[in-house]
Protein backbone atom coordinates (compact mmCIF):
# COMPACT_ATOMS: atom_id res chain seq x y z
CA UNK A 1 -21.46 46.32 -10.75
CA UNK A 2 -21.17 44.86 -7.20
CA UNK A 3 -17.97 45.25 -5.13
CA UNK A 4 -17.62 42.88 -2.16
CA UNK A 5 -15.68 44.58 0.81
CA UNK A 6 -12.49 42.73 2.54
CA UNK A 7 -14.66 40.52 4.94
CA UNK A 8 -16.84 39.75 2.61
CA UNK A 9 -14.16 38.25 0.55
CA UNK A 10 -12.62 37.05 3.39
CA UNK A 11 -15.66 35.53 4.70
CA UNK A 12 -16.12 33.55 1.43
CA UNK A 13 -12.65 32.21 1.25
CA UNK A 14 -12.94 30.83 4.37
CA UNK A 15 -16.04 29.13 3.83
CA UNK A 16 -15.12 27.71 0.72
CA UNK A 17 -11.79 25.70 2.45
CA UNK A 18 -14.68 24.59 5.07
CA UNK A 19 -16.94 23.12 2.53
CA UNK A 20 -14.36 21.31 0.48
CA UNK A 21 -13.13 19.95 3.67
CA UNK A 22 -16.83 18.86 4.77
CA UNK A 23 -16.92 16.91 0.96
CA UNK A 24 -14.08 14.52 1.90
CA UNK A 25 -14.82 11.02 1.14
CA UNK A 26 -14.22 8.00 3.54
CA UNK A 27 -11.74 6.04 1.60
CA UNK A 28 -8.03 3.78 2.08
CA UNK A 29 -5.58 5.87 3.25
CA UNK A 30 -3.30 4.18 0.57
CA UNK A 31 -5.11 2.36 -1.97
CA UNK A 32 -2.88 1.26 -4.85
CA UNK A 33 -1.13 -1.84 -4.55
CA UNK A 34 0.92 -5.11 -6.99
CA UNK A 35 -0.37 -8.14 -7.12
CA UNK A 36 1.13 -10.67 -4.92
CA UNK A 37 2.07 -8.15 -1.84
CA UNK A 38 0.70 -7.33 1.47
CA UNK A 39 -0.92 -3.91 2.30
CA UNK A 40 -0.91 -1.73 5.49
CA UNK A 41 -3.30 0.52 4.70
CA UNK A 42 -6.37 2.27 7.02
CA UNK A 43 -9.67 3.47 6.04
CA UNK A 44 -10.67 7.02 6.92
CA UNK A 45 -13.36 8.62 7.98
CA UNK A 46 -12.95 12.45 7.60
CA UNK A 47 -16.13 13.53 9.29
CA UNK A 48 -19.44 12.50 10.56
CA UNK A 49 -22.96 12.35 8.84
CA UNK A 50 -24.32 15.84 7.78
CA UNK A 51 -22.91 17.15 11.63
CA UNK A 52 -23.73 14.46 13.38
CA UNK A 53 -20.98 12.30 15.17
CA UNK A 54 -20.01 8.78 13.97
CA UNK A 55 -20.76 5.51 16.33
CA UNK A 56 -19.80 3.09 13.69
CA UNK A 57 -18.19 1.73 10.94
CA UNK A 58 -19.28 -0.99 8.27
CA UNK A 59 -17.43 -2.85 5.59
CA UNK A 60 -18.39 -5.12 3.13
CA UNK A 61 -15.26 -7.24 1.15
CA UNK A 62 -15.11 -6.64 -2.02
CA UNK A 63 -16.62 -9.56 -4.43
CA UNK A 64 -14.32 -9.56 -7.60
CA UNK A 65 -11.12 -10.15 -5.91
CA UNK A 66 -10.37 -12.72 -3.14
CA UNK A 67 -8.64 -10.60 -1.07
CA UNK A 68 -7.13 -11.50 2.28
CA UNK A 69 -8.37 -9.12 4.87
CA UNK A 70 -7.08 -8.43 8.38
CA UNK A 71 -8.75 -5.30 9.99
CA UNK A 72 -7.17 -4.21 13.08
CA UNK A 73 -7.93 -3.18 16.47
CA UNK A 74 -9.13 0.47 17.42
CA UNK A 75 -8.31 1.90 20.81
CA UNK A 76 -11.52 2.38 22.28
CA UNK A 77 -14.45 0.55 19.52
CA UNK A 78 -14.82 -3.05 19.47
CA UNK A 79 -14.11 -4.62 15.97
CA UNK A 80 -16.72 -7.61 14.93
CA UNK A 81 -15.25 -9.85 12.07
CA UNK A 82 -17.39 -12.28 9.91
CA UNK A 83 -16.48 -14.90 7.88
CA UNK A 84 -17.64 -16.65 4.66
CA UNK A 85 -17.29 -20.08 6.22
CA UNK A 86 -16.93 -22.09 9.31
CA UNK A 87 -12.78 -22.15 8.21
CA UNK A 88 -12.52 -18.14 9.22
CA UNK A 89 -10.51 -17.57 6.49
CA UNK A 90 -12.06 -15.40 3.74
CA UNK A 91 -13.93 -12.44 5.71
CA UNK A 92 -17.33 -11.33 4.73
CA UNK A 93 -17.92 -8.42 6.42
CA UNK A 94 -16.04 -6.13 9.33
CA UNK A 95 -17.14 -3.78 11.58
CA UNK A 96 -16.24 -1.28 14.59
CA UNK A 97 -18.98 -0.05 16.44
CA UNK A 98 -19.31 1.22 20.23
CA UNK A 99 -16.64 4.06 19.39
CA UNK A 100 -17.48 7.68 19.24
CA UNK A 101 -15.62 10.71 16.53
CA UNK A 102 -17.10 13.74 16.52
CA UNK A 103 -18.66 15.08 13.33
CA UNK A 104 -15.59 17.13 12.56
CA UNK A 105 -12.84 14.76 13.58
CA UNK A 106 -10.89 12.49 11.35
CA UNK A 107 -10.00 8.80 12.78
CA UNK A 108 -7.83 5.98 10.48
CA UNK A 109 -9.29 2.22 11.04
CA UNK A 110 -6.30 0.30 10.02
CA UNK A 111 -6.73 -3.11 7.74
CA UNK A 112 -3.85 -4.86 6.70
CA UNK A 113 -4.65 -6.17 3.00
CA UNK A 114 -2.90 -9.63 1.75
CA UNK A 115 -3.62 -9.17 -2.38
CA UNK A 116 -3.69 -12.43 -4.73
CA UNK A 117 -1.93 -12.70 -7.70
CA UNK A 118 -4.06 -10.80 -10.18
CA UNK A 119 -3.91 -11.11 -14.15
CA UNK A 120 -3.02 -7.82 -15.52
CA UNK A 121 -1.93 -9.13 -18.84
CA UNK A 122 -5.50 -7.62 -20.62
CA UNK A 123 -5.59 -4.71 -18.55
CA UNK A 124 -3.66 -2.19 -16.59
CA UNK A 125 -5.70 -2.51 -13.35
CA UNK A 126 -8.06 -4.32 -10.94
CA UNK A 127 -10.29 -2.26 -8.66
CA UNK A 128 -11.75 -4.21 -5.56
CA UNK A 129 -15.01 -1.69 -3.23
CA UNK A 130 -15.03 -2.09 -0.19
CA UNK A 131 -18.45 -0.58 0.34
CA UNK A 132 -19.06 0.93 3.69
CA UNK A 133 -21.26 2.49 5.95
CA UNK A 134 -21.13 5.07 8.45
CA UNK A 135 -23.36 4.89 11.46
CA UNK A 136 -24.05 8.26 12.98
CA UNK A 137 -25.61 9.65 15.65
CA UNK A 138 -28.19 11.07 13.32
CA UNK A 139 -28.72 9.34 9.99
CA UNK A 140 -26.09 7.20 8.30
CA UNK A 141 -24.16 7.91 5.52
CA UNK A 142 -23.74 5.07 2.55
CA UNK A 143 -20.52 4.85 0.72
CA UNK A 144 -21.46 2.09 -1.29
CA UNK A 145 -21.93 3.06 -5.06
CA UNK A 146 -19.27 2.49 -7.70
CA UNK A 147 -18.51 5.64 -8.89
CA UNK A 148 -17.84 3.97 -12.71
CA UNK A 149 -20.86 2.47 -12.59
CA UNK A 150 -23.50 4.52 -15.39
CA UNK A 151 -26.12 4.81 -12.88
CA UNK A 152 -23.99 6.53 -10.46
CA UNK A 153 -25.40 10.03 -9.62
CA UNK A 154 -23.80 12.74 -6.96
CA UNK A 155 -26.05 15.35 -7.29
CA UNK A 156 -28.71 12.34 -5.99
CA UNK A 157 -26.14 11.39 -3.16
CA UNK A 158 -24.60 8.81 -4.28
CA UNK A 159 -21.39 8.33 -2.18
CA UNK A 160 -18.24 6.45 -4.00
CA UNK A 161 -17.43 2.99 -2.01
CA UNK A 162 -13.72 2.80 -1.08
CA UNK A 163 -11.67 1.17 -3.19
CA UNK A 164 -7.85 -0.52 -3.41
CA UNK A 165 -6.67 -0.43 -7.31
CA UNK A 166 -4.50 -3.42 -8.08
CA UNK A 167 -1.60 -2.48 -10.61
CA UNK A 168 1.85 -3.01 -11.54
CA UNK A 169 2.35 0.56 -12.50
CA UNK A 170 3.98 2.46 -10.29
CA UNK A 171 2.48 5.26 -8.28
CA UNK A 172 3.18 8.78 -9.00
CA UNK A 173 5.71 11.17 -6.79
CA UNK A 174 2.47 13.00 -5.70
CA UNK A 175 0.89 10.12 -4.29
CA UNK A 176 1.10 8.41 -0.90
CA UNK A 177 3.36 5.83 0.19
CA UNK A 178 1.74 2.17 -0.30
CA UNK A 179 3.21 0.88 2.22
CA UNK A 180 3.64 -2.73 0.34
CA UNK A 181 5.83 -5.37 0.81
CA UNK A 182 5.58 -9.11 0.67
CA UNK A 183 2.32 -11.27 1.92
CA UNK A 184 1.91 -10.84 5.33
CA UNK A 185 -0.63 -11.62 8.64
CA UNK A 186 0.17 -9.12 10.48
CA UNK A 187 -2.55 -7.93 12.95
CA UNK A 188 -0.64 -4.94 15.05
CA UNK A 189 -0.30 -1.58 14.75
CA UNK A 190 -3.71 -0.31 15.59
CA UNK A 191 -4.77 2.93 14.66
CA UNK A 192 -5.88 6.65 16.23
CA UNK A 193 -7.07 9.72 16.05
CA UNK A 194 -5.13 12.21 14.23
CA UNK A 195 -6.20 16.07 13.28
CA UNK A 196 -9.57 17.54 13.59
CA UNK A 197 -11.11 18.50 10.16
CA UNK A 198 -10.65 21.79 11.22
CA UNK A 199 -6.99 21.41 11.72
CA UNK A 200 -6.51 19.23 8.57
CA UNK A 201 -7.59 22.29 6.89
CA UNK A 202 -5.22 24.75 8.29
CA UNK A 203 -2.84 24.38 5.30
CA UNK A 204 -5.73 25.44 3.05
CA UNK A 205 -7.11 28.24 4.76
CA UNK A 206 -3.76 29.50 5.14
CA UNK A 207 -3.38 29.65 0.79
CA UNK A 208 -7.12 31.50 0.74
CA UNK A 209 -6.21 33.83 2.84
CA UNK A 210 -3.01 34.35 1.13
CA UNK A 211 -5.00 34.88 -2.30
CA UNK A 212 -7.32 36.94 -0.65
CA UNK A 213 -4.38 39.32 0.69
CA UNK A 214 -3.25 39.52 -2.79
CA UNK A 215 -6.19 41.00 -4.05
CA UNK A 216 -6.48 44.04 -2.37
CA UNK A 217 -2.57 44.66 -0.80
C-alpha cells in the first residue's frame, strides 16, 4: 500500500481546482431566454489558448434562428460588425480584435440579444450556436462544434460552440439571472475585466483544502 504525505495531498488538491478551472468553456454568461424578449447577456472567455494570451474574438450568428444581434463595445478592442445585406440589419458575423487578456484572465464581451417569436408548441426548446473563435497569441482555439451533434468528440478536441437555449420554462434557483425583458436596441453598457482565473478559483481551492484538512486533523 502507498501512503501519500500531507503535501502530497495537498499538492494534488490544489492542482486539481487549477485544472478544472483551466477546462472552462467560452460560453454566454446567461444563455436561457423566452421567445419574444430581449437579452443582455456577454460571452466569456475564461482563459487563453493552451497558456497563451488572447488577441481576439470571433463569432459567427447562429443559422436556425433569426436572431437580432447587438454586440457591444469593449474598453480597449475594436469591435468589427458584418452584415448579411446592404440593409445592416441581420448580422453575419462579429468580432473584437486588437485587445489583449492574458492566458489566465477572464474578460465578458457583452451582446445584447433581441429573440423572435419561436414555436415551442412541438418542443420544449430552441438552441441557437454561436460558434466562435479565439485568436491567441499562440494557436487559436475553435469553439465551434455542437456538442449534440454524433460526431462530436472531446477527447479529439472538439470544443462546444456557445449557445442561447430558447424556452418558456423557467430557469432553475441555481441558475443565473437572464437578465430578460421586452425587445430592445440597446447598445450601452460595455463590458470589462473581472477576476483572474486564479482568483475565480479562490472559492474552490478554499473547499479542497478544507477536505484535505479533514483527512488527516
Amino acid at each position: 500500500m502507498v501512503y501519500l504525505g500531507r503535501s502530497s495531498l495537498l499538492f494534488a488538491g490544489v492542482a486539481a481546482v487549477l485544472i478544472q478551472g483551466s477546462d472552462a468553456h467560452v460560453e454566454f454568461k446567461n444563455d436561457t431566454v423566452k421567445p419574444n424578449t430581449s437579452l443582455n447577456t456577454a460571452l466569456v472567455v475564461p482563459h487563453g489558448c493552451s497558456g497563451s494570451d488572447t488577441v481576439g474574438i470571433s463569432v459567427t450568428a447562429p443559422t436556425s434562428v433569426d436572431i437580432g444581434i447587438v454586440p457591444q463595445q469593449v474598453q480597449n478592442w475594436t469591435l468589427v460588425v458584418n452584415y448579411k445585406d446592404a440593409t445592416n440589419k441581420t448580422v453575419k458575423d462579429f468580432s473584437w480584435t486588437g485587445g489583449y487578456l492574458a492566458h489566465d484572465g477572464r474578460q465578458e464581451f457583452g451582446v445584447v440579444l433581441n429573440i423572435p417569436q419561436v414555436d415551442l408548441t412541438q418542443k420544449p426548446n430552441v438552441t441557437a450556436l454561436f460558434p466562435t473563435v479565439q485568436t491567441c497569441l499562440n494557436g487559436t482555439s475553435n469553439w465551434t462544434s455542437d456538442p449534440k451533434s454524433a460526431s462530436y468528440n472531446a477527447t479529439k478536441g472538439d470544443k462546444p460552440s456557445p449557445q442561447i437555449v430558447i424556452t418558456n420554462e423557467e430557469e432553475s434557483p441555481s441558475g443565473s439571472s437572464s437578465g430578460s425583458a421586452p425587445h430592445s436596441s440597446s447598445t450601452s453598457g460595455s463590458s470589462s475585466v473581472l477576476m483572474t482565473q486564479g482568483q475565480q478559483s479562490l472559492p474552490l481551492l478554499a473547499a479542497g483544502l478544507a477536505i484535505v484538512a479533514g483527512i488527516y486533523f
